[in-house]
Protein backbone atom coordinates (compact mmCIF):
# COMPACT_ATOMS: atom_id res chain seq x y z
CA UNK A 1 0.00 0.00 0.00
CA UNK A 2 1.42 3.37 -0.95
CA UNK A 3 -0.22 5.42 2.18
CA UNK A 4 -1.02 8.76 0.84
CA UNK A 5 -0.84 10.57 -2.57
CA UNK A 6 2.07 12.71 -3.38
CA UNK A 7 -0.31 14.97 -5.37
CA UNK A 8 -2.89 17.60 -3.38
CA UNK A 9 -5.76 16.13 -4.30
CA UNK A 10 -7.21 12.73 -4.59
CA UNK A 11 -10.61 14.34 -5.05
CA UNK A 12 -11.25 16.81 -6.87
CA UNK A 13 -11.19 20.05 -4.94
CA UNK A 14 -14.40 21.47 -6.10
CA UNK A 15 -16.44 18.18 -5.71
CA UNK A 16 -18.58 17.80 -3.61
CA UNK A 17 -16.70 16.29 -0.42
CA UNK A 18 -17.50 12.85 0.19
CA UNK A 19 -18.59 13.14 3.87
CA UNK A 20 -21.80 14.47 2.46
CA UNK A 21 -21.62 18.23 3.96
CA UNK A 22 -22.60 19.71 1.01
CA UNK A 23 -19.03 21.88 0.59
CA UNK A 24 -16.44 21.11 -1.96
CA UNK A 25 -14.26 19.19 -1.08
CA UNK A 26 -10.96 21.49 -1.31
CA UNK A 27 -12.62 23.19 1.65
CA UNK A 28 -13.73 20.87 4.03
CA UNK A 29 -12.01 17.42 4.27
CA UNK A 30 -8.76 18.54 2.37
CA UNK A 31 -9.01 21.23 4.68
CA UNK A 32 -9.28 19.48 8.13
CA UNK A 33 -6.20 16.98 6.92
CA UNK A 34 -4.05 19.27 5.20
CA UNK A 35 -1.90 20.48 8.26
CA UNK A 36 -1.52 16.75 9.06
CA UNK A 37 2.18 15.74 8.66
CA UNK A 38 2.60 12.36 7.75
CA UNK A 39 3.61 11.56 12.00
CA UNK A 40 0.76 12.86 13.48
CA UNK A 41 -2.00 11.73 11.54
CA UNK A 42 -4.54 10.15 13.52
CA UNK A 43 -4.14 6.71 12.17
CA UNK A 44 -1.72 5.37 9.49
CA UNK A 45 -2.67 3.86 5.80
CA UNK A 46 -3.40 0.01 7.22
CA UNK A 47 -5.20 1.32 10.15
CA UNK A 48 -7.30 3.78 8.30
CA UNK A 49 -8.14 0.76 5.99
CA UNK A 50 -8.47 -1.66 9.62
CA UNK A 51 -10.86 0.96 10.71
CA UNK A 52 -13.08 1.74 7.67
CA UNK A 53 -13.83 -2.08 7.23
CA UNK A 54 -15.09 -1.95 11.02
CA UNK A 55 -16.85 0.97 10.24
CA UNK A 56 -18.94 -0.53 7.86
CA UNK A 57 -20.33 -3.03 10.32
CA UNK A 58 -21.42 -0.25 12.36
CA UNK A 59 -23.29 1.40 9.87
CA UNK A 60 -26.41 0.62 8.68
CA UNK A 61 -28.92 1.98 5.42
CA UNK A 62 -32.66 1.44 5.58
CA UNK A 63 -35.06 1.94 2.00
CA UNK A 64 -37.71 0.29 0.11
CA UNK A 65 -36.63 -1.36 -3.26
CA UNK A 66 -40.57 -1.08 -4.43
CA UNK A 67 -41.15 0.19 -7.73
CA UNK A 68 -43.37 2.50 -5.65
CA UNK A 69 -42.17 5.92 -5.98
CA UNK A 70 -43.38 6.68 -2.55
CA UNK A 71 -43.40 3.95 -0.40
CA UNK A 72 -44.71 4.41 3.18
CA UNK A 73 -44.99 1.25 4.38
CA UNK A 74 -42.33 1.27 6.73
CA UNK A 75 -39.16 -1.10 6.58
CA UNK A 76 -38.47 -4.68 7.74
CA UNK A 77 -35.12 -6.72 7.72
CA UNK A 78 -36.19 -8.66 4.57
CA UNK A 79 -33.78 -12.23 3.72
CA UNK A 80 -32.09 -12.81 0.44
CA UNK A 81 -31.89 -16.27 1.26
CA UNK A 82 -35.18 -17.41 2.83
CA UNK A 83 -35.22 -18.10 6.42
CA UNK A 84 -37.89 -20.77 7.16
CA UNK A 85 -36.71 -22.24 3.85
CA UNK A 86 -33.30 -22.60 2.16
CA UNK A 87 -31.59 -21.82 5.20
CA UNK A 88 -33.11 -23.65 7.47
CA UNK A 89 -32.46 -26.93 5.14
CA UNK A 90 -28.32 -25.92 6.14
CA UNK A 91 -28.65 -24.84 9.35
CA UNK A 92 -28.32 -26.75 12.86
CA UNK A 93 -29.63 -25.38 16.41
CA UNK A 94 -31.09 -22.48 13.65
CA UNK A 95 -27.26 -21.47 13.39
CA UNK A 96 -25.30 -21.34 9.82
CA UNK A 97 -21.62 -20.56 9.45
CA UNK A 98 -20.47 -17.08 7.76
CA UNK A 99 -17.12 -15.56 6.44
CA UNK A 100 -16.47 -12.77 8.63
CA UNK A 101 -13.16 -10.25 7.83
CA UNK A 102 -10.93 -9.96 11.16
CA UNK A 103 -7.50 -7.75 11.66
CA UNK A 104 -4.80 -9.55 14.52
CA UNK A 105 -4.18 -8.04 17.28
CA UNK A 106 -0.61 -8.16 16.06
CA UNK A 107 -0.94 -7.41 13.01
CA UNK A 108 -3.33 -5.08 10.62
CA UNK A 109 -3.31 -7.87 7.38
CA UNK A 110 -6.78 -9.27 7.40
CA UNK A 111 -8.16 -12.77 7.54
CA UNK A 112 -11.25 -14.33 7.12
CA UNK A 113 -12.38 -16.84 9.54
CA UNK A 114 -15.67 -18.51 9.80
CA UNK A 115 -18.24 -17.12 12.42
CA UNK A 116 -21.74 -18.78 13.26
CA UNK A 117 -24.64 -16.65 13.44
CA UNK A 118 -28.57 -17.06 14.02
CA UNK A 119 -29.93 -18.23 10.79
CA UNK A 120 -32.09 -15.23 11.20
CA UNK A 121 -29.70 -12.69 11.75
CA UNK A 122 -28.32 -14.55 8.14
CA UNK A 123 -28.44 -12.53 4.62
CA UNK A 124 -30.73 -9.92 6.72
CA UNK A 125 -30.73 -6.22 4.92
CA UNK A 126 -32.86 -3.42 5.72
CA UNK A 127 -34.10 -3.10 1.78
CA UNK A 128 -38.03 -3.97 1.46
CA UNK A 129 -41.31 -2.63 3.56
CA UNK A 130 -43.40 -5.72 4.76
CA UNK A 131 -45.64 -5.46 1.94
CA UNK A 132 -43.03 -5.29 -1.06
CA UNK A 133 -40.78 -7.95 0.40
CA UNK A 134 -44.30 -10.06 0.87
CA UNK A 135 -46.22 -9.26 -2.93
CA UNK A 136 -42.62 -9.36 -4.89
CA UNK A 137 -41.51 -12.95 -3.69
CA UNK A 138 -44.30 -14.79 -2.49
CA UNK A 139 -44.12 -16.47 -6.51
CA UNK A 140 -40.51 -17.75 -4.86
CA UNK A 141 -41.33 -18.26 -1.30
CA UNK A 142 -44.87 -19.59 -1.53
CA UNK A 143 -44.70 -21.14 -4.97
CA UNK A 144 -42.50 -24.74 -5.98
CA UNK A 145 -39.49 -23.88 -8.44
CA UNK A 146 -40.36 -24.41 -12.13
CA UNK A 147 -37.71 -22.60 -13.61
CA UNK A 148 -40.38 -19.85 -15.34
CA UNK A 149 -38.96 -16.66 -16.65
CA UNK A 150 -41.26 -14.99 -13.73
CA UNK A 151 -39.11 -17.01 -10.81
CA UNK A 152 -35.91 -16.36 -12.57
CA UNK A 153 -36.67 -12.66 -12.49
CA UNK A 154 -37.74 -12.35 -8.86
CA UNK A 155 -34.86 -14.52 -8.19
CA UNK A 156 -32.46 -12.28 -9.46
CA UNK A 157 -34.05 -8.95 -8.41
CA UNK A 158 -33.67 -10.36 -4.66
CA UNK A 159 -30.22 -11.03 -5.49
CA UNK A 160 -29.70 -7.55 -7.10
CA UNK A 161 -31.24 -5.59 -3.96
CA UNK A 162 -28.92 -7.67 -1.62
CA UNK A 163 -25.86 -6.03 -3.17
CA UNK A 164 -27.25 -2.87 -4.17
CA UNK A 165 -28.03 -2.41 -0.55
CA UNK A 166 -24.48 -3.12 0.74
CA UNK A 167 -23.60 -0.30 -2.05
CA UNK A 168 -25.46 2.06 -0.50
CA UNK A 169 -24.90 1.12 2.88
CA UNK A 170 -20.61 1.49 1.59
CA UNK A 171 -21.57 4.75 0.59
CA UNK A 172 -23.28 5.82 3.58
CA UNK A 173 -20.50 4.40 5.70
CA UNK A 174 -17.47 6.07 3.95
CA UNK A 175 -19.03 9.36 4.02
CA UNK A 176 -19.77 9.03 8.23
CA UNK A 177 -15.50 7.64 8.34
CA UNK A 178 -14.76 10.67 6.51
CA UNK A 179 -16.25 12.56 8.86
CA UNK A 180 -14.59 11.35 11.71
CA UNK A 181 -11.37 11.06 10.10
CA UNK A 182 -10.73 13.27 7.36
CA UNK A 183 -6.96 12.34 6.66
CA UNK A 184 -8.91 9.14 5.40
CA UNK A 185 -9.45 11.00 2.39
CA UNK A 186 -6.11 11.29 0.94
CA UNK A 187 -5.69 7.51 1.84
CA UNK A 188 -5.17 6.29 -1.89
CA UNK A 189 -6.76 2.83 -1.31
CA UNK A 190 -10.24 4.79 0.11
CA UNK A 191 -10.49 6.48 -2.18
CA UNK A 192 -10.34 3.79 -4.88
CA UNK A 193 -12.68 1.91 -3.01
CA UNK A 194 -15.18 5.01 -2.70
CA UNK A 195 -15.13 5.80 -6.34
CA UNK A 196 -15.17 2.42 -7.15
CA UNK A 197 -18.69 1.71 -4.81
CA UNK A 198 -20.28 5.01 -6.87
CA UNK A 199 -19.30 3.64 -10.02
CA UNK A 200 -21.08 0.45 -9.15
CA UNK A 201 -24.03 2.42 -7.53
CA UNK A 202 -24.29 3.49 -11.02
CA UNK A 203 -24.44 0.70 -12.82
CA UNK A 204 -26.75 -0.78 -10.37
CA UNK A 205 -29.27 1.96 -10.75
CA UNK A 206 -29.24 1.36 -14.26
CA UNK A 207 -29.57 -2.18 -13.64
CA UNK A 208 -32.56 -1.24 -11.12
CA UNK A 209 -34.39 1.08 -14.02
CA UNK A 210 -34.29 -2.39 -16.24
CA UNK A 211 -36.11 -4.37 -13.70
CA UNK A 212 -38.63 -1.94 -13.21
CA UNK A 213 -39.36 -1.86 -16.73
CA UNK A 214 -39.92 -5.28 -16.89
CA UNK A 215 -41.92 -5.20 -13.69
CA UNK A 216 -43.95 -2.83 -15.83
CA UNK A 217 -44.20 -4.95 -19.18
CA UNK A 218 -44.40 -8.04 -17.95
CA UNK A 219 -41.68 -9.19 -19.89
CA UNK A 220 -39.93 -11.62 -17.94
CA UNK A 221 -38.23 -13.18 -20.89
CA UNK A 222 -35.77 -10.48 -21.38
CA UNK A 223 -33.56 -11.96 -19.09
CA UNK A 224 -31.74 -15.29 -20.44
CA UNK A 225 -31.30 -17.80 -17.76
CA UNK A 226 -29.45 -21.37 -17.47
CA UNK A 227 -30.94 -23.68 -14.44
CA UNK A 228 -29.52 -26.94 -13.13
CA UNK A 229 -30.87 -29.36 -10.42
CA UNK A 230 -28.20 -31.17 -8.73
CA UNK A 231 -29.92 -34.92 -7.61
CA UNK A 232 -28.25 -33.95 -4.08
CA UNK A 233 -28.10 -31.12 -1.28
CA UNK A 234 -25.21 -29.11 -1.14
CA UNK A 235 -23.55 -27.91 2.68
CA UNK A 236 -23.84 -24.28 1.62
CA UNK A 237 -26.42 -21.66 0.11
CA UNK A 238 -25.41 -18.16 -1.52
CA UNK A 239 -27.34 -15.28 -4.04
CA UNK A 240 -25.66 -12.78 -5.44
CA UNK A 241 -25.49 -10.33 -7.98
CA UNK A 242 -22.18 -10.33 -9.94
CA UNK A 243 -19.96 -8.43 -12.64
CA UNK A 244 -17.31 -11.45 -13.90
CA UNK A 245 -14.90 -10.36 -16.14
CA UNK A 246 -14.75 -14.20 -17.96
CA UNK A 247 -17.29 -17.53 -18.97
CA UNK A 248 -16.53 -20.81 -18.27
CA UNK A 249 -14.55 -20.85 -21.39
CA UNK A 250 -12.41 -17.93 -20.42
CA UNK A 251 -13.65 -15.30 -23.10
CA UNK A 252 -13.90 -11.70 -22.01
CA UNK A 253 -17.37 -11.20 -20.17
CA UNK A 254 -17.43 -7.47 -18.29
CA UNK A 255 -14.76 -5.23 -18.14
CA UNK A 256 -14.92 -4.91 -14.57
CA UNK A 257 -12.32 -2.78 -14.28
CA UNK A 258 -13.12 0.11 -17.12
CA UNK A 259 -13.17 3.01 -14.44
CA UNK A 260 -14.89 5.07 -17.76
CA UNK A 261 -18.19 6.47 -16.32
CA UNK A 262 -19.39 6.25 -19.90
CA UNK A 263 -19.53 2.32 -19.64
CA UNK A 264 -22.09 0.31 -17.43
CA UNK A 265 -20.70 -2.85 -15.93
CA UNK A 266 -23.29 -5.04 -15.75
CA UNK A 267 -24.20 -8.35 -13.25
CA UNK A 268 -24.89 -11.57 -14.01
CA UNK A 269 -27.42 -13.02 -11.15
CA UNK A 270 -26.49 -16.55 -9.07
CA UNK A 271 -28.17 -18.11 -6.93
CA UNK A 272 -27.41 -21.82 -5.27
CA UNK A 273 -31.04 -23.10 -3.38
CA UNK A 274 -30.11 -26.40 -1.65
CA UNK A 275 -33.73 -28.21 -1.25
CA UNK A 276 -34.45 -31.00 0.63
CA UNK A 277 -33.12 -33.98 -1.63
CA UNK A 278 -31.79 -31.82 -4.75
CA UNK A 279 -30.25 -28.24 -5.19
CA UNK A 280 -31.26 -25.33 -7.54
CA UNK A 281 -28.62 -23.65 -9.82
CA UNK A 282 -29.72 -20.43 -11.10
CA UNK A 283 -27.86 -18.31 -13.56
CA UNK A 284 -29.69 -15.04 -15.33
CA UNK A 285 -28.30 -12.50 -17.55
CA UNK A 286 -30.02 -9.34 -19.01
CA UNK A 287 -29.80 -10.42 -22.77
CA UNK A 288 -29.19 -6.71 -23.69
CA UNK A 289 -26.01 -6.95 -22.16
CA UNK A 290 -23.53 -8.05 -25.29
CA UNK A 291 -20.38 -8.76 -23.24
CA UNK A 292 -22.63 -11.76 -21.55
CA UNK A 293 -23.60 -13.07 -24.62
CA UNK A 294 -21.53 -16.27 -24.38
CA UNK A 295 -21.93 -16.54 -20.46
CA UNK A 296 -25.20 -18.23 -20.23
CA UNK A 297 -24.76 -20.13 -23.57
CA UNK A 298 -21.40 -21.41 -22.11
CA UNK A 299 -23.10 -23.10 -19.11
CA UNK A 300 -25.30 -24.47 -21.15
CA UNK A 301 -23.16 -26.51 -23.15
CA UNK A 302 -20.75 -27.21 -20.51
CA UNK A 303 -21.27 -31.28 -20.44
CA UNK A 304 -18.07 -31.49 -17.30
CA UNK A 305 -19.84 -31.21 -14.09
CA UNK A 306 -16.50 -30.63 -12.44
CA UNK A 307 -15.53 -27.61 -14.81
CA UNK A 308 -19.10 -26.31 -13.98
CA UNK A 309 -18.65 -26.49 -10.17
CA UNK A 310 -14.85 -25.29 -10.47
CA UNK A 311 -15.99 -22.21 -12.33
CA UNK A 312 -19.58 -21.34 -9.93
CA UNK A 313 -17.52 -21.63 -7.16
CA UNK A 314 -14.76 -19.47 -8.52
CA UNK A 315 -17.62 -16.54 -9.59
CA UNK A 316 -18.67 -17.29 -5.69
CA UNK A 317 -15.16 -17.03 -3.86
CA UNK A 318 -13.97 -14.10 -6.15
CA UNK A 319 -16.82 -11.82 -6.09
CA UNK A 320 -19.31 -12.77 -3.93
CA UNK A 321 -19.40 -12.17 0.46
CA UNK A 322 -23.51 -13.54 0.48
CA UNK A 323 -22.53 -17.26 1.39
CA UNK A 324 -23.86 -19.33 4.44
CA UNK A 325 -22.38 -22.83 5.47
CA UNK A 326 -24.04 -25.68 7.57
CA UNK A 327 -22.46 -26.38 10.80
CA UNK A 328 -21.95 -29.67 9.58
CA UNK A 329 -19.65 -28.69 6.92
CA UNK A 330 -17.63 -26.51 8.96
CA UNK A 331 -17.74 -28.68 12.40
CA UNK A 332 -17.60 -32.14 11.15
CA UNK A 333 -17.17 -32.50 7.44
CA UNK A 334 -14.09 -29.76 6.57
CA UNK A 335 -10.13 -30.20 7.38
CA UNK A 336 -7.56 -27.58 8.72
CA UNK A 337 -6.38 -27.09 5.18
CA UNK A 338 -9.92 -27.26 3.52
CA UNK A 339 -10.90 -24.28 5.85
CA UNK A 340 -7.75 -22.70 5.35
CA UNK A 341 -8.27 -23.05 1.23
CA UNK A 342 -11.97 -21.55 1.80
CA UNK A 343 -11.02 -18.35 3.67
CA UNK A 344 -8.21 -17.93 1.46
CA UNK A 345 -10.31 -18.00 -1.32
CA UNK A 346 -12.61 -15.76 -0.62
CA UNK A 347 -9.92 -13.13 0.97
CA UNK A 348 -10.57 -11.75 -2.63
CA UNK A 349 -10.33 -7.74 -3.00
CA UNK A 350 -10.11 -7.71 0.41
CA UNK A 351 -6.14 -8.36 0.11
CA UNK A 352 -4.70 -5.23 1.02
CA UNK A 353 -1.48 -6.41 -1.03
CA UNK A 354 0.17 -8.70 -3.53
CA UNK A 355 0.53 -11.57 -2.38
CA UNK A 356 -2.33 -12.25 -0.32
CA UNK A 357 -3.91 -11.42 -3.77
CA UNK A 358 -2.02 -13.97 -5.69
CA UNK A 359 -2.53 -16.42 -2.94
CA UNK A 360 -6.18 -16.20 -2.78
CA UNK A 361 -6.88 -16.21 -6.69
CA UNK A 362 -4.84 -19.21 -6.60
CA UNK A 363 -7.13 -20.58 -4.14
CA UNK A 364 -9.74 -19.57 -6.01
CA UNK A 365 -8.78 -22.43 -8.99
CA UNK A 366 -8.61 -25.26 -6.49
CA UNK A 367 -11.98 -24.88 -4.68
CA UNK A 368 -14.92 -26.72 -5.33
CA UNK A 369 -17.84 -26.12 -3.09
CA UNK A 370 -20.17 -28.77 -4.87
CA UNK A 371 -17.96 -31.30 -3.61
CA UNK A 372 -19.61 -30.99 0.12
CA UNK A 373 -23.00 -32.79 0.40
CA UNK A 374 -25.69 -32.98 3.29
């Protein structure tokens, strides 16, 4: 990590400042920090980086994703993974097994280690009113899968608010941390990370305007999906909305790292249901989106269920944080090294350097989540 920027600005100086006061940046945050010599700031590049991760758990975003354009029906902590239903096929004691980021006491270079939670407190966000979360979904939560275009829209929509929501929850949280510490703002690393989230708050609104429009039509069919049942049930569940940057045969997908505000990175939408004798692949695409063309086609064809698994769980581990385990996985089934391989794996962007983020893409290529069974 190179700790600060040897030019002025990261920001620009009349931007608005990203603590949200309303003044331009040049005279507010830069202001505060400017007098800071490199010494006496309050916390140094890893810890400001230590600190805004812990941040984030602190802070919290509540909305309505209704199509409404006033909803007043108040806000619940709505599931992306369904409580009485996929998760409680994983769970034991109503407890399932998360990835949860730590920092040493010795050392500011995170890890992941695995953490069990209520299965209620589990893929909770504050994004739906009672009513939206209860008229959108009940065609997933009430209904049996049949693979229509309806389900595989509501599937992925869920998926899409899950992450949106973290987005703007980032967003909310960076601007409080820059508040508190306004040094943090000439912290290169931040500040990648904070244009980065608005980029993708971007794209997702765009993404969100798409749905709608759909909602609106009716046309389900303009996402593409591919669906698989597996004849077993898997140890762990996950939904998420995704921008990969390659298919399963390694051709270009989204150029996830075009920082050009012109171009919209889109997702691709995955969701693993375990059921009780069978699990539910589910992969959808927006077929407007070219540079996903291949993606869904790809799957399709793929005839090596050990490719198939090898690449899911590689979209899963390298972009992904929405991912539950049973307790039996983690407490009876998994090794030392298997855990190790896991964690590793999903370290991801989170690697604050090099190595760690060689090590976990590497990790990424010899993980296979399909291979654990209930």
């Amino acid at each position: 990590m190179n700790p600060y920027t040897t030019t002025p600005y990261v920001f620009e100086p009349y931007e608005l400042c990203p603590c949200e006061s309303g003044e331009k940046y040049k005279f507010c945050c830069f202001e505060k920090s400017k007098n800071l010599s490199t010494g006496n700031h309050k916390f140094n590049a890893k810890r400001l980086y230590s600190e805004s991760h812990k941040h984030f758990r602190d802070t919290d975003f509540k909305m309505c994703f209704g199509f409404d354009t006033n909803c007043n029906h108040g806000y619940i902590s709505a599931h992306s993974l369904q409580n009485n239903g996929v998760l409680n096929l994983i769970a034991e004691n109503n407890h399932v097994y998360m990835l949860d980021i730590k920092y040493q006491e010795n050392s500011l270079t995170p890890e992941l280690e695995f953490k069990k939670i209520g299965k209620k407190q589990a893929s909770v966000f504050n994004g739906f009113c009672k009513y939206h979360d209860e008229e959108y979904f009940k065609i997933i939560e009430d209904v049996p899968f049949e693979g229509t275009a309806e389900q595989n829209y509501w599937f992925a929509f869920r998926a899409h608010c899950f992450e949106a929501h973290r987005k703007y929850r980032l967003r909310k949280s960076f601007s409080t941390f820059f508040k508190k510490s306004p040094e943090a703002t000439r912290n290169k690393q931040l500040s990648n990370n904070y244009r980065g989230n608005e980029l993708t708050i971007r794209d997702m609104e765009v993404e969100f305007s798409r749905f709608k429009s759909i909602f609106e039509s009716r046309e389900f069919d303009k996402l593409e999906s591919f669906v698989k049942i597996l004849p077993f049930k898997v140890a762990f569940t996950a939904t998420t909305a995704i921008a990969v940057c390659v298919d399963i045969e390694g051709k270009a997908a989204a150029d996830i790292y075009n920082y050009d505000e012109s171009v919209v990175v889109s997702n691709i939408y995955l969701s693993v249901i375990p059921k009780e004798t069978e699990t539910i692949i589910l992969v959808s695409r927006f077929k407007e989106d070219e540079c996903y063309e291949n993606f869904i086609k790809s799957l399709n064809a793929c005839q090596d269920d050990k490719i198939l698994f090898s690449f899911l769980t590689y979209c899963l581990a390298e972009y992904s944080e929405n991912v539950y385990f049973s307790p039996l996985l983690i407490d009876n089934i998994l090794t030392i090294s298997e855990k190790k391989l896991i964690s590793t794996a999903f370290l991801g962007a989170v690697s604050p350097n090099l190595e760690l983020r060689f090590e976990s893409m590497m990790s990424t290529f010899k993980l296979d989540l399909f291979k654990y069974k209930l």
